[in-house]
C-alpha atoms as a PDB file:
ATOM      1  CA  UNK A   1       0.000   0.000   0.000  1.00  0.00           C
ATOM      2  CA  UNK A   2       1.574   3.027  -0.636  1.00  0.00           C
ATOM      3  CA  UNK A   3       0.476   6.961   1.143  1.00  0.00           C
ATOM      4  CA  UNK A   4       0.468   9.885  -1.276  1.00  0.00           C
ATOM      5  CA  UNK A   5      -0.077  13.064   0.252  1.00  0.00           C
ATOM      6  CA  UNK A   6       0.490  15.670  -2.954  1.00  0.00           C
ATOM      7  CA  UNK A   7      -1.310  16.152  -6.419  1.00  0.00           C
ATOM      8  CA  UNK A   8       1.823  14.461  -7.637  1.00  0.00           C
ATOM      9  CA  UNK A   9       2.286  11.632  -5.801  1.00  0.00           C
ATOM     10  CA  UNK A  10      -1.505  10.937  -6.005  1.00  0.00           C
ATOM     11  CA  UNK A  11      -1.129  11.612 -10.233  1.00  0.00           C
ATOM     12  CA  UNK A  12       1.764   9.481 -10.710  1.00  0.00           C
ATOM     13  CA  UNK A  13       0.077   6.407  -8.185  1.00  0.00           C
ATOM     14  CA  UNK A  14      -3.229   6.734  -9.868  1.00  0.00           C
ATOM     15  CA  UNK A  15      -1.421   6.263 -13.657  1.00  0.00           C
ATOM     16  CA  UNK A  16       0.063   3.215 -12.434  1.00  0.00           C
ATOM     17  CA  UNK A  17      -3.606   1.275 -11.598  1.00  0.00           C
ATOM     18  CA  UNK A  18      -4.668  -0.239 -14.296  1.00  0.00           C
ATOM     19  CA  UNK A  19      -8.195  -1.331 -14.719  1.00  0.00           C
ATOM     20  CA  UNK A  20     -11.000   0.185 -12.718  1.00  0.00           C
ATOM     21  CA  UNK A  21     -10.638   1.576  -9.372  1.00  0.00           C
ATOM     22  CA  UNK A  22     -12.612   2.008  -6.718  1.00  0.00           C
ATOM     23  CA  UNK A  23     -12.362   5.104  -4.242  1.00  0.00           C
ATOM     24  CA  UNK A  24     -13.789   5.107  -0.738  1.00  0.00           C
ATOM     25  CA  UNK A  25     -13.700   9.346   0.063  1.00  0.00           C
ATOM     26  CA  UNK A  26     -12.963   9.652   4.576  1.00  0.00           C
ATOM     27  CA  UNK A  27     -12.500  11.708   7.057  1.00  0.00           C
ATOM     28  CA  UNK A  28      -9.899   9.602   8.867  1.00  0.00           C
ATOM     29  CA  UNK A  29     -11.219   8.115  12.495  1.00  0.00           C
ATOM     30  CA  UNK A  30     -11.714   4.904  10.414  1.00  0.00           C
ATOM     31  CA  UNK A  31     -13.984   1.951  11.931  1.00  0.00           C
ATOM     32  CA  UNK A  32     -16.067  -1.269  10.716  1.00  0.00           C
ATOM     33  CA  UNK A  33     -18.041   0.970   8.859  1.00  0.00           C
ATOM     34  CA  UNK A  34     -15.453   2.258   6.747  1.00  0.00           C
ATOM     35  CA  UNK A  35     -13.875  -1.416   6.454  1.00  0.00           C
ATOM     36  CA  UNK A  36     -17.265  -2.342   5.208  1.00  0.00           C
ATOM     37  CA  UNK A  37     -16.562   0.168   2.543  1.00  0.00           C
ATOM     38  CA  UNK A  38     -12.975  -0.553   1.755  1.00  0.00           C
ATOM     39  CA  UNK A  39     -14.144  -4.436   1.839  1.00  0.00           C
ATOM     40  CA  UNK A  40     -17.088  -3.500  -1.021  1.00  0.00           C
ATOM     41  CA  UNK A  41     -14.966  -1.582  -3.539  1.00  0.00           C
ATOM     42  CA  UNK A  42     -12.093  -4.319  -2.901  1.00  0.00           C
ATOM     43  CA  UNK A  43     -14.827  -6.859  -4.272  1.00  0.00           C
ATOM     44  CA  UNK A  44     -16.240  -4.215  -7.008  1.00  0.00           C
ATOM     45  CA  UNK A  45     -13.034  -2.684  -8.331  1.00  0.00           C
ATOM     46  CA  UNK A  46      -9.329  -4.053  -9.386  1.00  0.00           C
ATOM     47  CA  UNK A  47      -7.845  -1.450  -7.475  1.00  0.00           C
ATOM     48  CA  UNK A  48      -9.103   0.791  -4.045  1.00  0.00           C
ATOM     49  CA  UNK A  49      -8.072   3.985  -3.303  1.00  0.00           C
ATOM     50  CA  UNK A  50      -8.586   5.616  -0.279  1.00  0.00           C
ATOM     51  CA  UNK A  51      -8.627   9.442   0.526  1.00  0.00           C
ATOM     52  CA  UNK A  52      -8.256  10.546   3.909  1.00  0.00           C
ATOM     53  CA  UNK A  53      -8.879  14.606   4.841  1.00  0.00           C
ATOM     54  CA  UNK A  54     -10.900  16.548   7.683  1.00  0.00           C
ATOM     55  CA  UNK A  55     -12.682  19.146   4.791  1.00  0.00           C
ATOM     56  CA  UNK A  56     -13.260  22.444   6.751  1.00  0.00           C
ATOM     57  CA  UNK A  57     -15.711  23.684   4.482  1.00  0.00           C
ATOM     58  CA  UNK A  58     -18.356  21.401   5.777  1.00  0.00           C
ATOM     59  CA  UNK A  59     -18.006  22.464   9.687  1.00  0.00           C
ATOM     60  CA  UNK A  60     -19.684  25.751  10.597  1.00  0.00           C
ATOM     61  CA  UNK A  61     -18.394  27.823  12.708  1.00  0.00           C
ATOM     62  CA  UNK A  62     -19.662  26.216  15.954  1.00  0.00           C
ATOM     63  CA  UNK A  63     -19.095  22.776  14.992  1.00  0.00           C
ATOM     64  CA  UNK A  64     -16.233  20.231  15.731  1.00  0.00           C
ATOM     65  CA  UNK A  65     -13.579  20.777  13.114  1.00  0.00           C
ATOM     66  CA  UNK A  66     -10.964  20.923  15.859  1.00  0.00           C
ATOM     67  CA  UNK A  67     -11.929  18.894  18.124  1.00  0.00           C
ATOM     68  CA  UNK A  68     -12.802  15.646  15.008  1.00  0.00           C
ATOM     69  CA  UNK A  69     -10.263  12.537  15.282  1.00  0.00           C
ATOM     70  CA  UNK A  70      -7.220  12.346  13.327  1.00  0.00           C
ATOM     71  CA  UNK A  71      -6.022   9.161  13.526  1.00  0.00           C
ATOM     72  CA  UNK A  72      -3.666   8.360  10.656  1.00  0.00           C
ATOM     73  CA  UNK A  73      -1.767   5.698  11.637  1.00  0.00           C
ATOM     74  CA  UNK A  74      -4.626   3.806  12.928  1.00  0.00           C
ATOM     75  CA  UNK A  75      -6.389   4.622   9.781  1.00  0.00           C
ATOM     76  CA  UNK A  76      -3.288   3.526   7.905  1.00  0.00           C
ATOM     77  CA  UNK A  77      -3.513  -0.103   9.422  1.00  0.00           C
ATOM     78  CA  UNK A  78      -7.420  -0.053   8.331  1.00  0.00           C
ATOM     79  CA  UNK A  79      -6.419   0.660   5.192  1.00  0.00           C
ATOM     80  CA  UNK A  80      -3.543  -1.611   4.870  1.00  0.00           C
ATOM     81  CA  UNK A  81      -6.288  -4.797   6.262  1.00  0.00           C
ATOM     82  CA  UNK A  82      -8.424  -3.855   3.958  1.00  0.00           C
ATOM     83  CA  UNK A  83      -6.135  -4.391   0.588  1.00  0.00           C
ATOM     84  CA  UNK A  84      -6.258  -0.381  -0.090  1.00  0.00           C
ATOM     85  CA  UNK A  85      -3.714  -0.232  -2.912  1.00  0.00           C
ATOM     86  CA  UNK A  86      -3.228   3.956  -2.519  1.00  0.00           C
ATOM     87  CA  UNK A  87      -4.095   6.464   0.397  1.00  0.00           C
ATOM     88  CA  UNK A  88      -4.415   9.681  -0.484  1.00  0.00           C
ATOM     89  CA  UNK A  89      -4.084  12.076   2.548  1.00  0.00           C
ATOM     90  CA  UNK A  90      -3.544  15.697   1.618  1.00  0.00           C
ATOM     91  CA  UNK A  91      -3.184  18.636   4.008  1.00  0.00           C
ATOM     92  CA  UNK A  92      -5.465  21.820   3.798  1.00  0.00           C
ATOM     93  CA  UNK A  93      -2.976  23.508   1.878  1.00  0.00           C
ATOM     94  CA  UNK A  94      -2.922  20.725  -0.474  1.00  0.00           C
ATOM     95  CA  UNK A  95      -6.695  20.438  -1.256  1.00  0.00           C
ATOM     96  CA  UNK A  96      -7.438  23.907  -1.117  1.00  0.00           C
ATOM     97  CA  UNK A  97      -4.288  26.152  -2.384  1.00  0.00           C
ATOM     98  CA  UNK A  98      -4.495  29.413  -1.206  1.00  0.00           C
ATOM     99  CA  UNK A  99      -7.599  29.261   0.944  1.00  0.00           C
ATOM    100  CA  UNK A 100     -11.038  28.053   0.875  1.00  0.00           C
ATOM    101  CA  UNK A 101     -12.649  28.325  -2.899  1.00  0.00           C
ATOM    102  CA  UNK A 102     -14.353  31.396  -4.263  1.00  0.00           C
ATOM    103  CA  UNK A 103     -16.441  29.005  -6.212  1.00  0.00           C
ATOM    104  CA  UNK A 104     -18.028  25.869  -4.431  1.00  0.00           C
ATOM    105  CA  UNK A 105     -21.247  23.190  -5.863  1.00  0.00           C
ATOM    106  CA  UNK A 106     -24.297  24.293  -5.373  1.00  0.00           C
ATOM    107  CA  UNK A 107     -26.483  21.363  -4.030  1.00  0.00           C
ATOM    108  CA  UNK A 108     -29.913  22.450  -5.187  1.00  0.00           C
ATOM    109  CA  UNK A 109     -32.986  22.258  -3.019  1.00  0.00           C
ATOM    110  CA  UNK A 110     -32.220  18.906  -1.674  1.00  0.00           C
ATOM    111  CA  UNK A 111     -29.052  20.288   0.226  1.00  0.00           C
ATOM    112  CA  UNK A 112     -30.682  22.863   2.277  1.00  0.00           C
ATOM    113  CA  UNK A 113     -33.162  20.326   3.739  1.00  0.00           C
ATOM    114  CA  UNK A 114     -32.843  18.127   6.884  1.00  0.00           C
ATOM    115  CA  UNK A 115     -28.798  18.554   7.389  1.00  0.00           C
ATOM    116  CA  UNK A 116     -28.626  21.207   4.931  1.00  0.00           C
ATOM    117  CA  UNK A 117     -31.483  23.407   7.112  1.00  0.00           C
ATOM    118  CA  UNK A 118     -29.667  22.219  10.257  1.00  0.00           C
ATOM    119  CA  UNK A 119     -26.096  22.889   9.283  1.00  0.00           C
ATOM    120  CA  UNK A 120     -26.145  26.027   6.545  1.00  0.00           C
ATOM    121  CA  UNK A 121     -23.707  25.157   3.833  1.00  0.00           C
ATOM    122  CA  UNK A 122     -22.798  21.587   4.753  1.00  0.00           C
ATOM    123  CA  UNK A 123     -23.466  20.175   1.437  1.00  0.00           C
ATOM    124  CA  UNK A 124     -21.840  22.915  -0.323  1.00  0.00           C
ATOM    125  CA  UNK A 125     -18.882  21.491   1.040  1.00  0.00           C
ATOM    126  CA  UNK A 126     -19.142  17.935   1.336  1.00  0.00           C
ATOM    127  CA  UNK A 127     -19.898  18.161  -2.753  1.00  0.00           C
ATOM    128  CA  UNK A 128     -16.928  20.727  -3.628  1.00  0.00           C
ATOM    129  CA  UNK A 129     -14.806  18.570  -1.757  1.00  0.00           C
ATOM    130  CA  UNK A 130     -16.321  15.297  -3.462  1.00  0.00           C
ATOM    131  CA  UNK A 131     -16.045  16.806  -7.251  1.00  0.00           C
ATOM    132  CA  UNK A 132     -12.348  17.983  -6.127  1.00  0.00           C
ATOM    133  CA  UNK A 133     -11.479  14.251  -5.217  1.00  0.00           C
ATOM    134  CA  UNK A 134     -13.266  13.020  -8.169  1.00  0.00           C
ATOM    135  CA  UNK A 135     -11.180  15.192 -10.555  1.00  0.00           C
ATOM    136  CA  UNK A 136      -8.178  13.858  -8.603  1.00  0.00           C
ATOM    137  CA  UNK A 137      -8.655   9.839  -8.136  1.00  0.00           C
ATOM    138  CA  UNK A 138     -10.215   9.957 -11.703  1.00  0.00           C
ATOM    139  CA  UNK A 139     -11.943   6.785  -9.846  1.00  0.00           C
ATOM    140  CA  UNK A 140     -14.538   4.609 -11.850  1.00  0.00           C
ATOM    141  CA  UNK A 141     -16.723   3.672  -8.874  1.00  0.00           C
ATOM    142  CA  UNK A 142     -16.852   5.735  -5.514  1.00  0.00           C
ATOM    143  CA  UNK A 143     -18.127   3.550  -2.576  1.00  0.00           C
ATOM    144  CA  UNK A 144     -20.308   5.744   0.196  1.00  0.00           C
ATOM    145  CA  UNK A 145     -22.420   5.048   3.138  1.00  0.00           C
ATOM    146  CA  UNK A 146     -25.718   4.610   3.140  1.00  0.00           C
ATOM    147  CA  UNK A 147     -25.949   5.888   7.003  1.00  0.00           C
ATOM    148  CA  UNK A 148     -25.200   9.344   5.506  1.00  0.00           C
ATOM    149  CA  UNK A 149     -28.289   9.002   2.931  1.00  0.00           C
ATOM    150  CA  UNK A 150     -29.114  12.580   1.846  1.00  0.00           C
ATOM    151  CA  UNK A 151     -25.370  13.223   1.081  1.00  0.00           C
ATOM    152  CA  UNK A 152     -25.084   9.657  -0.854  1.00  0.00           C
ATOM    153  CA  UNK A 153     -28.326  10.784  -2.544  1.00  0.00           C
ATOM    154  CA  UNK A 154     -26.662  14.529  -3.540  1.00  0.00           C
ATOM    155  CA  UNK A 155     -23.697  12.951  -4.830  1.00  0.00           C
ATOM    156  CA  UNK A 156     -25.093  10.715  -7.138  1.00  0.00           C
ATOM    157  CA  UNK A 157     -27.238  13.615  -8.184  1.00  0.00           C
ATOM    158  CA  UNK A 158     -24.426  15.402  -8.543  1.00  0.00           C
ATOM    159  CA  UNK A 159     -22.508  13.050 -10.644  1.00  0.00           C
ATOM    160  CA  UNK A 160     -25.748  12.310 -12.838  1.00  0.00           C
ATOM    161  CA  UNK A 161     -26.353  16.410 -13.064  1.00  0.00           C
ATOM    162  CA  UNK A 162     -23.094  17.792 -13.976  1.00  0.00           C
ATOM    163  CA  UNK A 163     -21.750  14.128 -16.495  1.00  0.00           C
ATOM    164  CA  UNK A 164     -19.033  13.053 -13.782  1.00  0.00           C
ATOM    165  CA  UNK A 165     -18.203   9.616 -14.952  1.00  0.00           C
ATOM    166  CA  UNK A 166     -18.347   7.633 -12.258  1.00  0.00           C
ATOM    167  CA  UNK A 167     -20.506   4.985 -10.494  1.00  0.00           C
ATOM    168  CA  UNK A 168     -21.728   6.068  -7.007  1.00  0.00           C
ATOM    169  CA  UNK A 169     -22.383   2.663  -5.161  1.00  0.00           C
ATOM    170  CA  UNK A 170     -24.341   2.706  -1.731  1.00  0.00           C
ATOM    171  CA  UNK A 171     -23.194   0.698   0.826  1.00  0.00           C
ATOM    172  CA  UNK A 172     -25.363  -0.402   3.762  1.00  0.00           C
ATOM    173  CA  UNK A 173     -25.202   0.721   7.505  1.00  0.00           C
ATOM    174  CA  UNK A 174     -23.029  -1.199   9.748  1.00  0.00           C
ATOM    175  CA  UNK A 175     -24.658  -1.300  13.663  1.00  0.00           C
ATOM    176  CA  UNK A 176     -23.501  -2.489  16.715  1.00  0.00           C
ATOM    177  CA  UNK A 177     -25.417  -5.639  17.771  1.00  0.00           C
ATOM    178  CA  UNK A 178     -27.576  -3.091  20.001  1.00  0.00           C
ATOM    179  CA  UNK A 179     -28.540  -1.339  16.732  1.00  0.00           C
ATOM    180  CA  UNK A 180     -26.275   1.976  16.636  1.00  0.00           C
ATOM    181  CA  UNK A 181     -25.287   3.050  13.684  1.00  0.00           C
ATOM    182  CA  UNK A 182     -21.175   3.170  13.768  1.00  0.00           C
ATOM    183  CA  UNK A 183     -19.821   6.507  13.570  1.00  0.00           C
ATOM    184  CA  UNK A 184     -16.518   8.158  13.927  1.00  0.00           C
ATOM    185  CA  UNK A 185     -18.852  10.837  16.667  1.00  0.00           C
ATOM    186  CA  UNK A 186     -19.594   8.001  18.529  1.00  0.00           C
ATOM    187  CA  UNK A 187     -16.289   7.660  20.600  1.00  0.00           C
ATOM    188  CA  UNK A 188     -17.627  11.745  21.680  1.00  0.00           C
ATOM    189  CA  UNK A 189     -20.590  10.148  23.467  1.00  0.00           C
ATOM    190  CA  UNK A 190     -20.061   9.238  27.109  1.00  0.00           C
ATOM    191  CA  UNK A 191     -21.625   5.579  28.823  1.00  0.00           C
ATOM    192  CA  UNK A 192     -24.609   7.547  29.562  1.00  0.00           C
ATOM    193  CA  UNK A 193     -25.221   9.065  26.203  1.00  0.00           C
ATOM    194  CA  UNK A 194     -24.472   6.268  24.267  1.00  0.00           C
ATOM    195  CA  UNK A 195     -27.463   4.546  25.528  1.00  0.00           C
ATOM    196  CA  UNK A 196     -29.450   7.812  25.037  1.00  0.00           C
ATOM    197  CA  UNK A 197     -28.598   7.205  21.039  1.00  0.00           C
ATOM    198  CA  UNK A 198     -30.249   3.923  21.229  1.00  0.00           C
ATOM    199  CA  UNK A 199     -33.488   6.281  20.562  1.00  0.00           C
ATOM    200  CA  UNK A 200     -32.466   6.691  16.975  1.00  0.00           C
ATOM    201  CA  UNK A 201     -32.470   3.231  16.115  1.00  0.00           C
ATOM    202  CA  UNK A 202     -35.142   2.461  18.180  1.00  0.00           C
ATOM    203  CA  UNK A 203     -37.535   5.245  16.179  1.00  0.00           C
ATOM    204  CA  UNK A 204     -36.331   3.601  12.760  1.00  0.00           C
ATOM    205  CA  UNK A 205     -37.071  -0.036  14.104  1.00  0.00           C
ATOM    206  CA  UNK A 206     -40.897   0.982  15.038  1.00  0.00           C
ATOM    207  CA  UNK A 207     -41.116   2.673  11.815  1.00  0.00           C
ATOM    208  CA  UNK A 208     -39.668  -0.496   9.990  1.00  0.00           C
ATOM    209  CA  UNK A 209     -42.189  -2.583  12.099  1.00  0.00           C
ATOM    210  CA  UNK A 210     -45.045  -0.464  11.731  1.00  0.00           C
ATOM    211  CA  UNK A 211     -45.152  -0.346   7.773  1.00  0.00           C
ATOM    212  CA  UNK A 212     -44.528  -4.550   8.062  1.00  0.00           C
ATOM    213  CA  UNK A 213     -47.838  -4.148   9.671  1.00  0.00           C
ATOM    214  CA  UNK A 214     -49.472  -2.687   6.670  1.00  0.00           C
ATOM    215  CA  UNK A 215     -49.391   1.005   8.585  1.00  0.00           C
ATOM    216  CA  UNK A 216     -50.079   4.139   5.931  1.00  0.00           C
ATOM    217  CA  UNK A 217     -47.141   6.624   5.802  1.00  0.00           C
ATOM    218  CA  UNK A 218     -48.563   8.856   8.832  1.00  0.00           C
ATOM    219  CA  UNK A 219     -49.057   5.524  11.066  1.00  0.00           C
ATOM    220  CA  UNK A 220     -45.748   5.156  10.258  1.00  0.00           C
ATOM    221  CA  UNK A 221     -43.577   8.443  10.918  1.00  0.00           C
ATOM    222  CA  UNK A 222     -46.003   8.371  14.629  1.00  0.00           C
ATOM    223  CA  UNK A 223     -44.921   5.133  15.696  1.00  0.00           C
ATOM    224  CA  UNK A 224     -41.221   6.077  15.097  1.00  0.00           C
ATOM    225  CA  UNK A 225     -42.349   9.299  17.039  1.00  0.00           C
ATOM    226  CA  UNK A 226     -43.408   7.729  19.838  1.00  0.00           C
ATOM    227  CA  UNK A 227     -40.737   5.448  19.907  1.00  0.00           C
ATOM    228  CA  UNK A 228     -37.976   7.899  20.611  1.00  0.00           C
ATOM    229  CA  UNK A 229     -39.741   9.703  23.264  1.00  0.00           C
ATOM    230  CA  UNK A 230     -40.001   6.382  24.812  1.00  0.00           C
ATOM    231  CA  UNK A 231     -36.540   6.119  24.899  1.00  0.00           C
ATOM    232  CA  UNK A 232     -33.963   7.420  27.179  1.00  0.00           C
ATOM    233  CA  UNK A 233     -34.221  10.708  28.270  1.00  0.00           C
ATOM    234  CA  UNK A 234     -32.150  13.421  27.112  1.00  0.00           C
ATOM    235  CA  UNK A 235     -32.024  12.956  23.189  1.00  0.00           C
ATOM    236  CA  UNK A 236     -33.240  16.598  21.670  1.00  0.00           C
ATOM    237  CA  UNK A 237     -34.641  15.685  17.938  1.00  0.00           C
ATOM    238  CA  UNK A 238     -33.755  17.678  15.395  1.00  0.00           C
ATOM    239  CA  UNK A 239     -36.066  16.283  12.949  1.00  0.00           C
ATOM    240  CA  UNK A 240     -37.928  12.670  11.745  1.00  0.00           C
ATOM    241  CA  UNK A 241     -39.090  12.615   8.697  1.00  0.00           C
ATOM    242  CA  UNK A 242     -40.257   9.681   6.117  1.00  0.00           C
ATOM    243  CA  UNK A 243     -39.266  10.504   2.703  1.00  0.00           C
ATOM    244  CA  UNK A 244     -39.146   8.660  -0.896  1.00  0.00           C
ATOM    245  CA  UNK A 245     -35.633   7.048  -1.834  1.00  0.00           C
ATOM    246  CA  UNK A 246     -35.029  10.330  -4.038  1.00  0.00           C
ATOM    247  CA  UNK A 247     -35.841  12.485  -0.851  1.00  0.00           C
ATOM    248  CA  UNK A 248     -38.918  14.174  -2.357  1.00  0.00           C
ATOM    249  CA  UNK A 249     -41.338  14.632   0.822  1.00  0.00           C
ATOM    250  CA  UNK A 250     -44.554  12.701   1.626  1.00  0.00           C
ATOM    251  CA  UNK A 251     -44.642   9.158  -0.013  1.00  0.00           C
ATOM    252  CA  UNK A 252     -47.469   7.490   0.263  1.00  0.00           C
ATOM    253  CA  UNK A 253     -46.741   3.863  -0.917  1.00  0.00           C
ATOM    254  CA  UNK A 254     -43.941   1.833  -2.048  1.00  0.00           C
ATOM    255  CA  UNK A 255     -40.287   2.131  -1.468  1.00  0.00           C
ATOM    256  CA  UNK A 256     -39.432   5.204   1.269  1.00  0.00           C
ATOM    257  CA  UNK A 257     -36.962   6.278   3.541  1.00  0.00           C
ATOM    258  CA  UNK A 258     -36.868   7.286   7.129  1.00  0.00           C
ATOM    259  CA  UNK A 259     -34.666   9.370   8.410  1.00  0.00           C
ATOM    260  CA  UNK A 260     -33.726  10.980  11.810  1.00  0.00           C
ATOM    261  CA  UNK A 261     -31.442  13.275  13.344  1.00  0.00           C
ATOM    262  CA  UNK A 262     -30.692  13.792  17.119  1.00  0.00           C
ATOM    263  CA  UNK A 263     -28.427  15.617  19.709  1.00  0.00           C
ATOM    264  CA  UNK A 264     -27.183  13.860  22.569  1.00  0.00           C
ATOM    265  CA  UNK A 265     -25.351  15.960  24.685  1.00  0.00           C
ATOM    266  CA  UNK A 266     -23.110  18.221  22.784  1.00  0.00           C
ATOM    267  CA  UNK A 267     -22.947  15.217  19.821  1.00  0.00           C
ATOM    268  CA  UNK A 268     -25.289  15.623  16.532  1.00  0.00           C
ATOM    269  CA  UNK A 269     -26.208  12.226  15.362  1.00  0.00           C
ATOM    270  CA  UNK A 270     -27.801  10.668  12.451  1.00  0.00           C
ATOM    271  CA  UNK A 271     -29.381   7.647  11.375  1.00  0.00           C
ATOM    272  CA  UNK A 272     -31.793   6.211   8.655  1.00  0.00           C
ATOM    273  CA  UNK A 273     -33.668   2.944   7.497  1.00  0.00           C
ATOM    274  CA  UNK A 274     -35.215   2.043   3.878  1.00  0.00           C
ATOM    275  CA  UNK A 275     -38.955   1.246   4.094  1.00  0.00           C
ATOM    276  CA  UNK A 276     -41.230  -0.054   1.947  1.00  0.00           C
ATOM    277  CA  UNK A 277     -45.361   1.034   2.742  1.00  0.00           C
ATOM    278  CA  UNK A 278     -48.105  -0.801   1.555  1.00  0.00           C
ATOM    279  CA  UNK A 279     -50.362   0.222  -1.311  1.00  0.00           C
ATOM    280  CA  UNK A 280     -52.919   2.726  -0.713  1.00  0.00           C
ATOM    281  CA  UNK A 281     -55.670   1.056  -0.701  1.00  0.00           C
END
């Protein structure tokens, strides 16, 4: 495995891959979730790459750029298990020469709902920083979480919108066997709190359980609510809301997606499930 950390090194690794190549994009603080990733595109693709970098254009101003993991020779050793063939880990300087770009992607209604109402200009810079990496792994298939579903959902819009030629491939949510979803915030959350986030999964599994039940799409989204006030105190929801696949609001039947977002303490977590409601009748 070999660690590139300029446009150069990256350029002259990526020339020698030959067939297609997969890249998994991080934020370093690597975990099973991420080796679920790196495992996929190691199936998928001849080659993996894997980028590592903390993008400061997606924290605002009270968020926790500073305070975020970096972990890189931990991450190194994920990487390395996994049969990554490149790791790509530039410095600020390196990704954005000269400061922060005058000119950043727009992510169209879409992005300045649910996270994108919650966190003003996130998406504008998880997808400048995406098309940036795209332009430099020149990868054929880009491997992404489905745990992070409106920003998997932008990105392939993206790609689709603007004739990037890649393959976005979703990749489903790894839990713990108590049902959180893994995520490089969860080593923030103390004992305490981290049974407090149990009320995320636990709104997504009555949702889940409700439409098995036959359950319309408002039968639904109220079970999930009253699941995660029934859960431990001290979550403070930022929002629930039951979506189609393509995030376009109220579904009434067929495939759909519920998704939620939560504090606990002073961390911001997130969480979503795929469900499928019955035919109207």
């Amino acid at each position: 495995m070999e660690l590139v950390t300029t446009r150069e090194e990256l350029a002259k690794a990526r020339a020698a891959l030959t067939g297609t190549v997969g890249v998994v994009m991080t934020m370093g603080a690597l975990h099973e979730g991420h080796e679920t990733l790196l495992r996929a595109a190691r199936e998928q693709a001849d080659h993996v790459l894997v980028t590592i970098f903390v993008n400061p254009l997606q924290f605002g101003p009270n968020e926790d750029f500073d305070r975020y993991p970096r972990t890189l020779a931990d991450d190194l050793e994920v990487c390395r298990r996994a049969g990554a063939d490149v790791v790509f880990a530039p410095g600020r300087e390196e990704m954005y020469p000269g400061g922060e770009p005058l000119v950043r992607v727009n992510p169209g209604p879409h992005g300045e709902e649910l996270e994108g109402h919650s966190r003003p200009g996130f998406f504008h810079g998880v997808l400048t920083v995406v098309l940036k990496l795209f332009q430099l792994t020149r990868a054929d298939l880009a491997f992404f979480g489905e745990k992070d579903y409106q920003q998997l959902t932008l990105v392939r819009r993206m790609a689709r919108d603007l004739d990037v030629p890649v393959r976005v491939v979703g990749v489903p949510t790894v839990r713990e066997p108590d049902g959180l979803a893994l995520s490089s915030r969860n080593r923030y959350l103390s004992e305490p709190e981290r049974a407090t986030a149990l009320s995320l999964s636990a709104a997504l599994r009555a949702g889940v359980e409700a439409a098995e039940q036959g359950q319309d799409a408002a039968a639904v989204l109220a079970a999930a609510h009253r699941a995660f006030g029934a859960g431990t105190p001290g979550a403070e929801l930022d929002y629930l809301v039951l979506t189609d696949p393509d995030l376009e609001p109220g579904p009434v039947s067929g495939p759909a997606r519920l998704l939620v977002a939560a504090w606990v303490g002073a961390t911001r977590l997130i969480d979503n499930t795929a469900i499928v409601l019955a035919p109207r009748p």
